[in-house]
C-alpha atoms as a PDB file:
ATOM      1  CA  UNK A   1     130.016  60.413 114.276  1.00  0.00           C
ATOM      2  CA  UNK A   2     130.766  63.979 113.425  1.00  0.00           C
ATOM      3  CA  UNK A   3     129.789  65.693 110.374  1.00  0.00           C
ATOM      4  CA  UNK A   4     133.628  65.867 109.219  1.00  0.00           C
ATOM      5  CA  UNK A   5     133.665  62.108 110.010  1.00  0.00           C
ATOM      6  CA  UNK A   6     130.785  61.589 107.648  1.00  0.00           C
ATOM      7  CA  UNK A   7     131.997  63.721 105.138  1.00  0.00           C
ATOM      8  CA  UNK A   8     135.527  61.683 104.921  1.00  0.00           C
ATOM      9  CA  UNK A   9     133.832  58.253 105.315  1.00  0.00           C
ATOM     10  CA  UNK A  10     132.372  59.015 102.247  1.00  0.00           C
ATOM     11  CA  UNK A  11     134.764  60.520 100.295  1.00  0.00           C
ATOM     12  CA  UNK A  12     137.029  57.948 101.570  1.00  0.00           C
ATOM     13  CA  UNK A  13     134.834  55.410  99.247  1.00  0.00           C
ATOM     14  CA  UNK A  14     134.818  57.272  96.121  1.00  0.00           C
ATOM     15  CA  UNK A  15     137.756  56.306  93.958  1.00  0.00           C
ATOM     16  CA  UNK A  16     138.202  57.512  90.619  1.00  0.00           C
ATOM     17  CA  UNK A  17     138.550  55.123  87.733  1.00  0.00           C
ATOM     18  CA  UNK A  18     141.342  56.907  85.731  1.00  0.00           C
ATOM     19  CA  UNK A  19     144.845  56.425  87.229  1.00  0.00           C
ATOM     20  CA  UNK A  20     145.931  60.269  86.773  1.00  0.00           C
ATOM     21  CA  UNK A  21     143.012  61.155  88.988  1.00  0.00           C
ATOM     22  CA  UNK A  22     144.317  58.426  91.651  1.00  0.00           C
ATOM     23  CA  UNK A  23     147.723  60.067  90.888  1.00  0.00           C
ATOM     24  CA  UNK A  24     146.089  63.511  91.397  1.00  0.00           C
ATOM     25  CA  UNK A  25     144.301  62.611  94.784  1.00  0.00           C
ATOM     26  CA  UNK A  26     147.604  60.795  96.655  1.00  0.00           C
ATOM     27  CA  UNK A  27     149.671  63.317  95.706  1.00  0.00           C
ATOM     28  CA  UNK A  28     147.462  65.929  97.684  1.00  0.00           C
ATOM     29  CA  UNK A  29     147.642  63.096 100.764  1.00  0.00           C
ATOM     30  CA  UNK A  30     150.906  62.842 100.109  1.00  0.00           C
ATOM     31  CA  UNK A  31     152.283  66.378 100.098  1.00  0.00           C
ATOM     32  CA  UNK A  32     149.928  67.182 103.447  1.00  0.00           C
ATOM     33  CA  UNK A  33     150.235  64.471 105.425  1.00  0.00           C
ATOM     34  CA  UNK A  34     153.050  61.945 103.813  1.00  0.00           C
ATOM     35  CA  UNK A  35     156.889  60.990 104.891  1.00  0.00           C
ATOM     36  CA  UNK A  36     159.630  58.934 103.508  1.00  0.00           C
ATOM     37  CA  UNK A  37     161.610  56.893 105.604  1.00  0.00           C
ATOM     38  CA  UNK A  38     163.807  53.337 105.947  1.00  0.00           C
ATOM     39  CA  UNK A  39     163.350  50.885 108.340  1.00  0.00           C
ATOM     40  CA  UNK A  40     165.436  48.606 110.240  1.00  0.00           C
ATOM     41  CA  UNK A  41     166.206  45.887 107.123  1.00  0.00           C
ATOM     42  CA  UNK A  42     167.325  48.759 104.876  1.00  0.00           C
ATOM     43  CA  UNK A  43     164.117  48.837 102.855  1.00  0.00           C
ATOM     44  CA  UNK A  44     162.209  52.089 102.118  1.00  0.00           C
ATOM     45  CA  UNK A  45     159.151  52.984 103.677  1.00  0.00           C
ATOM     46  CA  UNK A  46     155.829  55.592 103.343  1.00  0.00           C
ATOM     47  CA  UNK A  47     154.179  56.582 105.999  1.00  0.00           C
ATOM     48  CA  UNK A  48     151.026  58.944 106.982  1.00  0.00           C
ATOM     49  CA  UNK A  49     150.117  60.997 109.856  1.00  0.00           C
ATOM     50  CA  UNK A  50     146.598  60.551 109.704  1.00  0.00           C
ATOM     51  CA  UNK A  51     143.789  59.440 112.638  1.00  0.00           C
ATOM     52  CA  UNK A  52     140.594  58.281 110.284  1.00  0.00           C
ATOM     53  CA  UNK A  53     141.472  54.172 109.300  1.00  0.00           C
ATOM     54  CA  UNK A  54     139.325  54.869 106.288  1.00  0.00           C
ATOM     55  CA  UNK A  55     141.203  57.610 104.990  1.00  0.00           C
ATOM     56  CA  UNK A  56     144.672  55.651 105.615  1.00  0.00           C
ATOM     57  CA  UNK A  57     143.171  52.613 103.576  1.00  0.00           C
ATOM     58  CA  UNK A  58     141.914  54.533 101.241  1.00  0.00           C
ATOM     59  CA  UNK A  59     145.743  55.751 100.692  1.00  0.00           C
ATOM     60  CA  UNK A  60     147.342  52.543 100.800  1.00  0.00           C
ATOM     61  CA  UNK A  61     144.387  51.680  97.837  1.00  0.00           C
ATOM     62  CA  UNK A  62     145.740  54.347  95.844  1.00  0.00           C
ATOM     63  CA  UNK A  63     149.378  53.419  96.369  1.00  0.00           C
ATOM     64  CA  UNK A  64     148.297  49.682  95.155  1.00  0.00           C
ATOM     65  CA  UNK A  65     146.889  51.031  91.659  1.00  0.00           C
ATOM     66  CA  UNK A  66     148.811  53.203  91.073  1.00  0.00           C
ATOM     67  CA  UNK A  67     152.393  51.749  91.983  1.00  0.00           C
ATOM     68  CA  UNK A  68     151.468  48.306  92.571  1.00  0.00           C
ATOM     69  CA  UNK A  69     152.938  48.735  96.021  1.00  0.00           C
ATOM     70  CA  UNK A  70     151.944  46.692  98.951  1.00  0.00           C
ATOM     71  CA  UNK A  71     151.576  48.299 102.647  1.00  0.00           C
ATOM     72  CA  UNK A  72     152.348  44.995 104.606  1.00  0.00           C
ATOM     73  CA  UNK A  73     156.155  45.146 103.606  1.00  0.00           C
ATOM     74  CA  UNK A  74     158.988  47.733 102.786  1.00  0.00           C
ATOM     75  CA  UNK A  75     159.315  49.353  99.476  1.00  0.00           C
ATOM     76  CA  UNK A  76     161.995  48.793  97.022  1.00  0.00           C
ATOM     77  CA  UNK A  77     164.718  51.428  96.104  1.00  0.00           C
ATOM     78  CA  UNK A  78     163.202  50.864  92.462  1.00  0.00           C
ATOM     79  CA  UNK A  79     159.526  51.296  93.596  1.00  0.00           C
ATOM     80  CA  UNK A  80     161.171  54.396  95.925  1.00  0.00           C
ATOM     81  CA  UNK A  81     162.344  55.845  92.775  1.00  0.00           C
ATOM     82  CA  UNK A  82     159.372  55.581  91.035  1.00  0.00           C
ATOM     83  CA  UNK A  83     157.279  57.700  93.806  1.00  0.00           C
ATOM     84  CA  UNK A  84     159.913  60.100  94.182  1.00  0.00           C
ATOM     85  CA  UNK A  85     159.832  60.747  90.183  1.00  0.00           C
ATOM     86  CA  UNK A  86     156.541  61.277  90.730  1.00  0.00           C
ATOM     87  CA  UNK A  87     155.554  63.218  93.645  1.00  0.00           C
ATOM     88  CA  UNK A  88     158.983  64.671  94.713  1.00  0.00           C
ATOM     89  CA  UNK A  89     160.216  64.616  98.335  1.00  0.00           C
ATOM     90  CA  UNK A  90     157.013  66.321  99.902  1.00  0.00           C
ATOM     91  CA  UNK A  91     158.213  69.222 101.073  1.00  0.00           C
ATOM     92  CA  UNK A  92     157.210  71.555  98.411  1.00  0.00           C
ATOM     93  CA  UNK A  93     153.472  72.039  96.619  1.00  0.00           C
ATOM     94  CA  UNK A  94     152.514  69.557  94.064  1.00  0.00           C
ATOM     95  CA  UNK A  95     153.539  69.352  90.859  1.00  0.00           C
ATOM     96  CA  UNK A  96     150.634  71.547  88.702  1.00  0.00           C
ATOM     97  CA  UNK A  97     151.110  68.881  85.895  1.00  0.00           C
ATOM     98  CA  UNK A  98     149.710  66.547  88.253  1.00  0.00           C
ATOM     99  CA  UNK A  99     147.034  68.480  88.571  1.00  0.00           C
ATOM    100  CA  UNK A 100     146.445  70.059  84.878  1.00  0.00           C
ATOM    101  CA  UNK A 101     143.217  68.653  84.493  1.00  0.00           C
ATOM    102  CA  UNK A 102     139.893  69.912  85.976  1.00  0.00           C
ATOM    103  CA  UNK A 103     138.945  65.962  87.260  1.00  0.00           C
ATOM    104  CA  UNK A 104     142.343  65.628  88.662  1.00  0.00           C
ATOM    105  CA  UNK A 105     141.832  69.425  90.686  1.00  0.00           C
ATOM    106  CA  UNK A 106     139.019  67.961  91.998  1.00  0.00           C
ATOM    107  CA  UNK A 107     140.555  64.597  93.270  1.00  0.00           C
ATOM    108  CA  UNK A 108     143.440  66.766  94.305  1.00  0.00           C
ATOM    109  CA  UNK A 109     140.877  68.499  96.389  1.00  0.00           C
ATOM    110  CA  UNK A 110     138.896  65.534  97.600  1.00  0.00           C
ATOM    111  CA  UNK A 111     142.437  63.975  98.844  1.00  0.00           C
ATOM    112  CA  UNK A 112     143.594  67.307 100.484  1.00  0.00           C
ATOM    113  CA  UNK A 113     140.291  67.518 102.669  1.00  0.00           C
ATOM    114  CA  UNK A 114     140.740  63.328 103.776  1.00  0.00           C
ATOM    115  CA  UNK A 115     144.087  64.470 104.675  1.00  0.00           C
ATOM    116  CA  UNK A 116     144.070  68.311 106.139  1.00  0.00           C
ATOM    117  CA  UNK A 117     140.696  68.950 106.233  1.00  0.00           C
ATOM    118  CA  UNK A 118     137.601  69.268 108.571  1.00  0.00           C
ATOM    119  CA  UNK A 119     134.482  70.622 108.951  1.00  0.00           C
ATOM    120  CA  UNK A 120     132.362  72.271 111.569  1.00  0.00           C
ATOM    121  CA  UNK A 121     129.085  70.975 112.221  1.00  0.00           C
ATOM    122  CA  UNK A 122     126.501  72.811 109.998  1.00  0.00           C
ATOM    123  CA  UNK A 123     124.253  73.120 113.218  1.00  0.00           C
ATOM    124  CA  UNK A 124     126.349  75.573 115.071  1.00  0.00           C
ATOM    125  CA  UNK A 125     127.970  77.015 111.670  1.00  0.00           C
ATOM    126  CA  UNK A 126     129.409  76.738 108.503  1.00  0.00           C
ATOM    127  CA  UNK A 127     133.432  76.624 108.624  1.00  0.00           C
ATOM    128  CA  UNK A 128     135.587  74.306 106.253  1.00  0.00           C
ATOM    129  CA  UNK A 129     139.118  74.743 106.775  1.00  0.00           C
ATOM    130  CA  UNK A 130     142.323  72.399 105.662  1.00  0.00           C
ATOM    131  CA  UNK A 131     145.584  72.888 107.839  1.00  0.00           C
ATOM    132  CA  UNK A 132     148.590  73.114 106.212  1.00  0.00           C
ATOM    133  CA  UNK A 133     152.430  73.023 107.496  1.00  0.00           C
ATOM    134  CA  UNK A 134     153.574  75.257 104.833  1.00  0.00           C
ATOM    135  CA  UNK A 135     152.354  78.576 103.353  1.00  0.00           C
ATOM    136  CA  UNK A 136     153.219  77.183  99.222  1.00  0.00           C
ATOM    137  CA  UNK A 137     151.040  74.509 100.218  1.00  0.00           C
ATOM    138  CA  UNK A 138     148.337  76.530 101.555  1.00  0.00           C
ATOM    139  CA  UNK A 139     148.558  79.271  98.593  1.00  0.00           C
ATOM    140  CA  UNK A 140     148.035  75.963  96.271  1.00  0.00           C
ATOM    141  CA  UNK A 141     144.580  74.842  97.906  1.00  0.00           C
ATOM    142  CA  UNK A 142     143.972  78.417  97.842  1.00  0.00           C
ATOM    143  CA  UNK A 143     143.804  78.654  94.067  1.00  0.00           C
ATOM    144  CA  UNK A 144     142.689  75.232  93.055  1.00  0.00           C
ATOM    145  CA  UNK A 145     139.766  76.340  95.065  1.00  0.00           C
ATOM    146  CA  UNK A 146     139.322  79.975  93.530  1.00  0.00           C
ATOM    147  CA  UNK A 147     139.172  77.482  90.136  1.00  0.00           C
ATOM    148  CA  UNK A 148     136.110  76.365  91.245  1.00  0.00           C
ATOM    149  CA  UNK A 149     135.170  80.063  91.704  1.00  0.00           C
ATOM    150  CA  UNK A 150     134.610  78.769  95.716  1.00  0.00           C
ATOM    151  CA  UNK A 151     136.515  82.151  97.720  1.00  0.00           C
ATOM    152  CA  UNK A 152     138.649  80.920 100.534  1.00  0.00           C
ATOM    153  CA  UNK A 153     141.024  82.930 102.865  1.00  0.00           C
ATOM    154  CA  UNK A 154     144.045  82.164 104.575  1.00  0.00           C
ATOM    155  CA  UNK A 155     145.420  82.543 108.149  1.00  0.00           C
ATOM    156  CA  UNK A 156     148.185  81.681 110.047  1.00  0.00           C
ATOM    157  CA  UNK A 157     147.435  79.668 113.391  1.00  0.00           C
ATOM    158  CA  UNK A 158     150.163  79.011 115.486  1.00  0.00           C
ATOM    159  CA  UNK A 159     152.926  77.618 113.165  1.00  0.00           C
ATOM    160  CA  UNK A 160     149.959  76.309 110.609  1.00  0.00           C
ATOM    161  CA  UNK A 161     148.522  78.107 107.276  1.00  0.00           C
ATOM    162  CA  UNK A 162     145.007  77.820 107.437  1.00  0.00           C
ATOM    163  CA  UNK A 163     142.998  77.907 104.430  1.00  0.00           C
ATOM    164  CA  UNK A 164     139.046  78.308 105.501  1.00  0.00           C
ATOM    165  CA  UNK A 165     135.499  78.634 103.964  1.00  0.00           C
ATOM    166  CA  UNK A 166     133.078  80.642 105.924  1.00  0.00           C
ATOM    167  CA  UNK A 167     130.364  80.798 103.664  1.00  0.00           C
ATOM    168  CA  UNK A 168     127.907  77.814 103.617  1.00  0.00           C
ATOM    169  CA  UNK A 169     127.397  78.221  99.360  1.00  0.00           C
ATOM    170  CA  UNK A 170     131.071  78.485  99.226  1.00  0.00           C
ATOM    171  CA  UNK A 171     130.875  74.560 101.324  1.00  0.00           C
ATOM    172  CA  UNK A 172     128.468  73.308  99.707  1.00  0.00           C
ATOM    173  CA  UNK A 173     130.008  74.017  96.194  1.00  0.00           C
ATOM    174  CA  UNK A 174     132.890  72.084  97.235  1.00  0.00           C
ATOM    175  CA  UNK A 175     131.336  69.049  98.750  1.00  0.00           C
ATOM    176  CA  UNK A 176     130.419  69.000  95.260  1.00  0.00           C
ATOM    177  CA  UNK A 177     133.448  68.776  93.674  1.00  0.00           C
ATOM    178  CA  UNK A 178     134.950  66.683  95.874  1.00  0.00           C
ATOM    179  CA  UNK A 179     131.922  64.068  94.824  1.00  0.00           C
ATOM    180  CA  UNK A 180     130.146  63.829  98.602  1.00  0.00           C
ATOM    181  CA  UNK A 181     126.810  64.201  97.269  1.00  0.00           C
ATOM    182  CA  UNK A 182     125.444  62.528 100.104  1.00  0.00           C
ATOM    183  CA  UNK A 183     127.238  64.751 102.876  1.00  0.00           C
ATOM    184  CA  UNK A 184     125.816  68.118 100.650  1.00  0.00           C
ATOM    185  CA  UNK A 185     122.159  66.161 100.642  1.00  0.00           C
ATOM    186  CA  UNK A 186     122.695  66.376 104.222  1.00  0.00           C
ATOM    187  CA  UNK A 187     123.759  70.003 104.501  1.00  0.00           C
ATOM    188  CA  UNK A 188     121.624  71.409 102.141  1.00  0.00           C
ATOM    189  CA  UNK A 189     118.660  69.475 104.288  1.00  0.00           C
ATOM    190  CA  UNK A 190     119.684  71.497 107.332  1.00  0.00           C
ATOM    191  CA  UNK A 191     120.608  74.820 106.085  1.00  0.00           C
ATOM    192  CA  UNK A 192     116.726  74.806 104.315  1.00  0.00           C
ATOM    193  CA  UNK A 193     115.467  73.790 108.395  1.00  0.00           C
ATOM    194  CA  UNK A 194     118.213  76.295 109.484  1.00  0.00           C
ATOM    195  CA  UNK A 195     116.801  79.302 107.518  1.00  0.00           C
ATOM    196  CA  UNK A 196     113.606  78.430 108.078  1.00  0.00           C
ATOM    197  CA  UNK A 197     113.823  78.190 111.824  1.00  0.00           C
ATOM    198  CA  UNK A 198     115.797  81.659 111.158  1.00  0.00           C
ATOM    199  CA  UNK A 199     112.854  82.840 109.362  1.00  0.00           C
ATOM    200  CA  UNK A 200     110.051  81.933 111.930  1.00  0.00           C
ATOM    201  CA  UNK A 201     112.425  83.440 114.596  1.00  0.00           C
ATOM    202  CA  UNK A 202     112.774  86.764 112.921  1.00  0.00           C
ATOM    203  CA  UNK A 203     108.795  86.456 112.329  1.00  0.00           C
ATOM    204  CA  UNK A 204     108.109  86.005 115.158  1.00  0.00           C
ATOM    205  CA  UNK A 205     110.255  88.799 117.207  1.00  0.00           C
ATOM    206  CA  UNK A 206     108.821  91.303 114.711  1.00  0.00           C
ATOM    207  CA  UNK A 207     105.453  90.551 115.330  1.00  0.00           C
ATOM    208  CA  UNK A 208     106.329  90.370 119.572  1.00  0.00           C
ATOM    209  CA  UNK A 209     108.025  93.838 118.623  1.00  0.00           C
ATOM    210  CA  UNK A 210     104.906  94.864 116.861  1.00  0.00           C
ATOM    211  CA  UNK A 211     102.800  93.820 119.633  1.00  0.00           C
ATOM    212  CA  UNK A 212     104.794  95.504 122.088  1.00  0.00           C
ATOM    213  CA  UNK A 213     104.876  98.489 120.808  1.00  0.00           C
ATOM    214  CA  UNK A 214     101.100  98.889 120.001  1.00  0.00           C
ATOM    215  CA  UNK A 215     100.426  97.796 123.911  1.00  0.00           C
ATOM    216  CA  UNK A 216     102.958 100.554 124.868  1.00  0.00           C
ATOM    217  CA  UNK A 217     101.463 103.215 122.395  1.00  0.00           C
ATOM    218  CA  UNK A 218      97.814 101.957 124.008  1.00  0.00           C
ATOM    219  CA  UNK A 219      99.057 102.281 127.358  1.00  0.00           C
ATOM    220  CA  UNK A 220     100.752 105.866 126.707  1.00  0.00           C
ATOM    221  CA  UNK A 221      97.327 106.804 125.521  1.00  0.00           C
ATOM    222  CA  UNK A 222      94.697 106.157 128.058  1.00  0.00           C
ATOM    223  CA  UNK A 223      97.072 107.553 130.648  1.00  0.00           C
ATOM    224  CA  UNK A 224      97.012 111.219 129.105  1.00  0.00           C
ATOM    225  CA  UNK A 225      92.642 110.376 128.666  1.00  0.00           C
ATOM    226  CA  UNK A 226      92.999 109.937 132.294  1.00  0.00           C
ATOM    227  CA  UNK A 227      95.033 112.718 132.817  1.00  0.00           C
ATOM    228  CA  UNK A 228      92.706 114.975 130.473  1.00  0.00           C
ATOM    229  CA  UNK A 229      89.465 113.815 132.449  1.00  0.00           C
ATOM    230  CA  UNK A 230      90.786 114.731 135.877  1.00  0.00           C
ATOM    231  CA  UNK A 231      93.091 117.540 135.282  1.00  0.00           C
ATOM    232  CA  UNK A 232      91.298 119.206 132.068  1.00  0.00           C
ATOM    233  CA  UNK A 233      87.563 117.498 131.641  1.00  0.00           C
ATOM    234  CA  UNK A 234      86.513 115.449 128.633  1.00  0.00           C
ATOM    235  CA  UNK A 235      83.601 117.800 128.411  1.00  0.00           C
ATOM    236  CA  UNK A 236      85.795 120.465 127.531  1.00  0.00           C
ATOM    237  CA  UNK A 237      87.133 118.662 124.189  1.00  0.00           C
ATOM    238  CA  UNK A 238      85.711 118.889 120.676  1.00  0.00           C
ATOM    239  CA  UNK A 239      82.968 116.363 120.201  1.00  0.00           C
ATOM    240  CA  UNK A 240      85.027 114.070 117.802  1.00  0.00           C
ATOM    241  CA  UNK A 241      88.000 114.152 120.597  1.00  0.00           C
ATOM    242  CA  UNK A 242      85.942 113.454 123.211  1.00  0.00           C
ATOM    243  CA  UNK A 243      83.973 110.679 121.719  1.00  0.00           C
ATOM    244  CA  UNK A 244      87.692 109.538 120.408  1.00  0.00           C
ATOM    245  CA  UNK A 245      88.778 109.775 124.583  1.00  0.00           C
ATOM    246  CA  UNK A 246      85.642 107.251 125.362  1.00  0.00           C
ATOM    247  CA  UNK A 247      85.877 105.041 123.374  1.00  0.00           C
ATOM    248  CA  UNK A 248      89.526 104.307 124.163  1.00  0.00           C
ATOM    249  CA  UNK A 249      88.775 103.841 127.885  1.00  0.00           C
ATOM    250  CA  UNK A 250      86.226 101.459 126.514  1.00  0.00           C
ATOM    251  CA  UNK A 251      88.453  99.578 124.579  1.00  0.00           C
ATOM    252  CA  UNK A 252      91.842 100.132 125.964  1.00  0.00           C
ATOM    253  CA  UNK A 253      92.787  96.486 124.101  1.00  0.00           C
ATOM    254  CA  UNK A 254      91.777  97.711 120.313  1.00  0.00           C
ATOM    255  CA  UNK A 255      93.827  98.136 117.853  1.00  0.00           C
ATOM    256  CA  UNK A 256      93.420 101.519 115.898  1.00  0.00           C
ATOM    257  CA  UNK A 257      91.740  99.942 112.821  1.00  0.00           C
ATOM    258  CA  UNK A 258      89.181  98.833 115.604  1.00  0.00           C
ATOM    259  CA  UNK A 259      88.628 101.508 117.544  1.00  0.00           C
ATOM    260  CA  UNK A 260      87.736 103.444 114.515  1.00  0.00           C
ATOM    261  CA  UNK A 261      84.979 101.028 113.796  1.00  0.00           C
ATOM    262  CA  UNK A 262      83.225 102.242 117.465  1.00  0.00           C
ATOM    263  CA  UNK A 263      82.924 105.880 116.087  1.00  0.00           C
ATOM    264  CA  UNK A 264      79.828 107.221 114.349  1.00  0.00           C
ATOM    265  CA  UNK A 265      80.214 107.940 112.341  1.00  0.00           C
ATOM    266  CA  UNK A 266      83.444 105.395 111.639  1.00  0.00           C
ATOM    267  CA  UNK A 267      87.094 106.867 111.081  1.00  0.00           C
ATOM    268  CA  UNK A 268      89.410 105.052 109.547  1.00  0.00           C
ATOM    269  CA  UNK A 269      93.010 103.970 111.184  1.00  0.00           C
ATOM    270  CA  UNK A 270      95.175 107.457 110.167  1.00  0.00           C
ATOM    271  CA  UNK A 271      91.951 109.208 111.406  1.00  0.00           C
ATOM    272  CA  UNK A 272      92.139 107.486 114.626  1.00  0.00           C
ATOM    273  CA  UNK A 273      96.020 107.628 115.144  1.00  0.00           C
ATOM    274  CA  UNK A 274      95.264 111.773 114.074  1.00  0.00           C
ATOM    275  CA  UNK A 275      92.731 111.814 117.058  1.00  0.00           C
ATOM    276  CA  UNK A 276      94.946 110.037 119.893  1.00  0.00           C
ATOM    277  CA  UNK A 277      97.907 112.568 118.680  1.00  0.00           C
ATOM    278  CA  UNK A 278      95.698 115.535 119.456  1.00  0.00           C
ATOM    279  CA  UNK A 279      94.856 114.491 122.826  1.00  0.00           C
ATOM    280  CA  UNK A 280      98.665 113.444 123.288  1.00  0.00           C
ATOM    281  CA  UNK A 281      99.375 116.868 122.393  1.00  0.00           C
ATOM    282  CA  UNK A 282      96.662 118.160 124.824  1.00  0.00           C
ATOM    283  CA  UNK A 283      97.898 116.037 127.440  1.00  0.00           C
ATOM    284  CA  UNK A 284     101.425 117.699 127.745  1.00  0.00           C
ATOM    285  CA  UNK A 285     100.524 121.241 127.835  1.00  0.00           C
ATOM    286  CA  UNK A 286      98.106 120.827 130.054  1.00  0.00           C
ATOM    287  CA  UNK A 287     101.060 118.905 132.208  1.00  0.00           C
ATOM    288  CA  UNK A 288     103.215 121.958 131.394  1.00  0.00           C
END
């Protein structure tokens, strides 16, 4: 099961006890994913363009509280006109009185995401995103979220209004409105083994980069030693260079800090790194 999968499966259990929260939260499934239509006897009907069997229960749940209507026959013109008050005919945003509460924003939210909504999984990334058939729509989600101070964007795919979350904070914050405290458990578990991974990675390609460059540096210098002894002569050199020349062939492995402690008497690691400059230096003009 995916991570979006999870995520639904568990908000698909939560149901709020008050009735304008349930009112709040089928509206959103409503508006997003929701048609009216008749059938063949005459009577009314609702259905739902949706894939996930727990998120179309939970749905036809909501419908029973909330309007007493059953999904295993048509509706009524009466019970027709008594979702139609309520929620309008779907093609427009939702009504903000519906949603004039902050517990009934977040079961708007919660129903929104079971309806439009998906997630990547946190592995590969962090991307939240609900689709939406009209721009109002979208430009609703868009605020309710920025009333959660959670930043979202829209974009227009295709013919859809995307509204996205790139930021894994900005998820995180609202799997926690929403109320899936077990799915942002879950993500916050892997974003902690994510950074840390990150962490050791960066760690480590520093110190390989460290390593690499001191080998290089070491390399660079016994070859203008070598160069200096047969095109110059170490006897030629100041005593300190020349003992600082030796005792690099010796220890062409050392780091400076090291090779400083060979010298008598001992020179510390600028000292050293002074030395090897000179006979750098040394190196090219006698090249030139």
């Amino acid at each position: 099961m995916s991570f979006s999968s999870q995520v639904k499966e568990e908000l698909a259990g939560h149901v709020s006890g008050a009735r304008h929260c349930q009112v709040a939260e089928l509206a959103a499934m409503l508006s997003l994913s929701g048609q009216y239509g008749r059938d063949s006897e005459g009577l009314y009907t609702i259905g739902l363009q949706l894939e996930n069997e727990a998120v179309l229960r939970k749905c036809f749940t909501l419908l029973k509280k909330t309007y007493n209507i059953e999904t295993n026959a048509g509706i009524t013109e009466k019970e027709m006109q008594a979702v139609y008050q309520r929620f309008g005919d779907l093609k427009g945003p939702v009504s903000s009185q519906l949603i004039r509460n902050s517990c009934c924003r977040r079961a708007f939210l919660r129903g929104a995401f079971l309806c439009a909504g998906s997630i990547s999984d946190p592995e590969k990334g962090y991307h939240l995103e609900f689709v939406c058939t009209q721009e109002e729509k979208a430009v609703q989600l868009q605020r309710v979220l920025q009333g959660f101070d959670i930043e979202a964007k829209i974009v227009l795919r295709k013919k859809y209004y995307v509204v996205y979350i790139k930021e894994g904070e900005g998820i995180v914050d609202l799997l926690n409105v929403m109320g899936a405290h077990v799915s942002l458990m879950n993500l916050e578990n892997l974003r902690i083994l994510k950074e840390m991974r990150n962490s050791i990675n960066r760690r480590v390609n520093c110190e390989t980069a460290n390593i690499t460059k001191t080998v290089n540096a070491a390399s660079r210098q016994i070859e203008d030693i070598l160069y200096l002894r047969e095109h110059y002569g170490l006897q030629k050199l100041s005593p300190g260079l020349r003992e600082m020349a030796e005792v690099r062939l010796e220890y062409p492995d050392a780091p400076l800090k090291e090779l400083g402690a060979h010298l008598d008497p001992p020179v510390g690691k600028s000292g050293v790194n002074h030395r090897l400059r000179k006979l750098s230096e040394l190196a090219e003009r006698v090249r030139g």
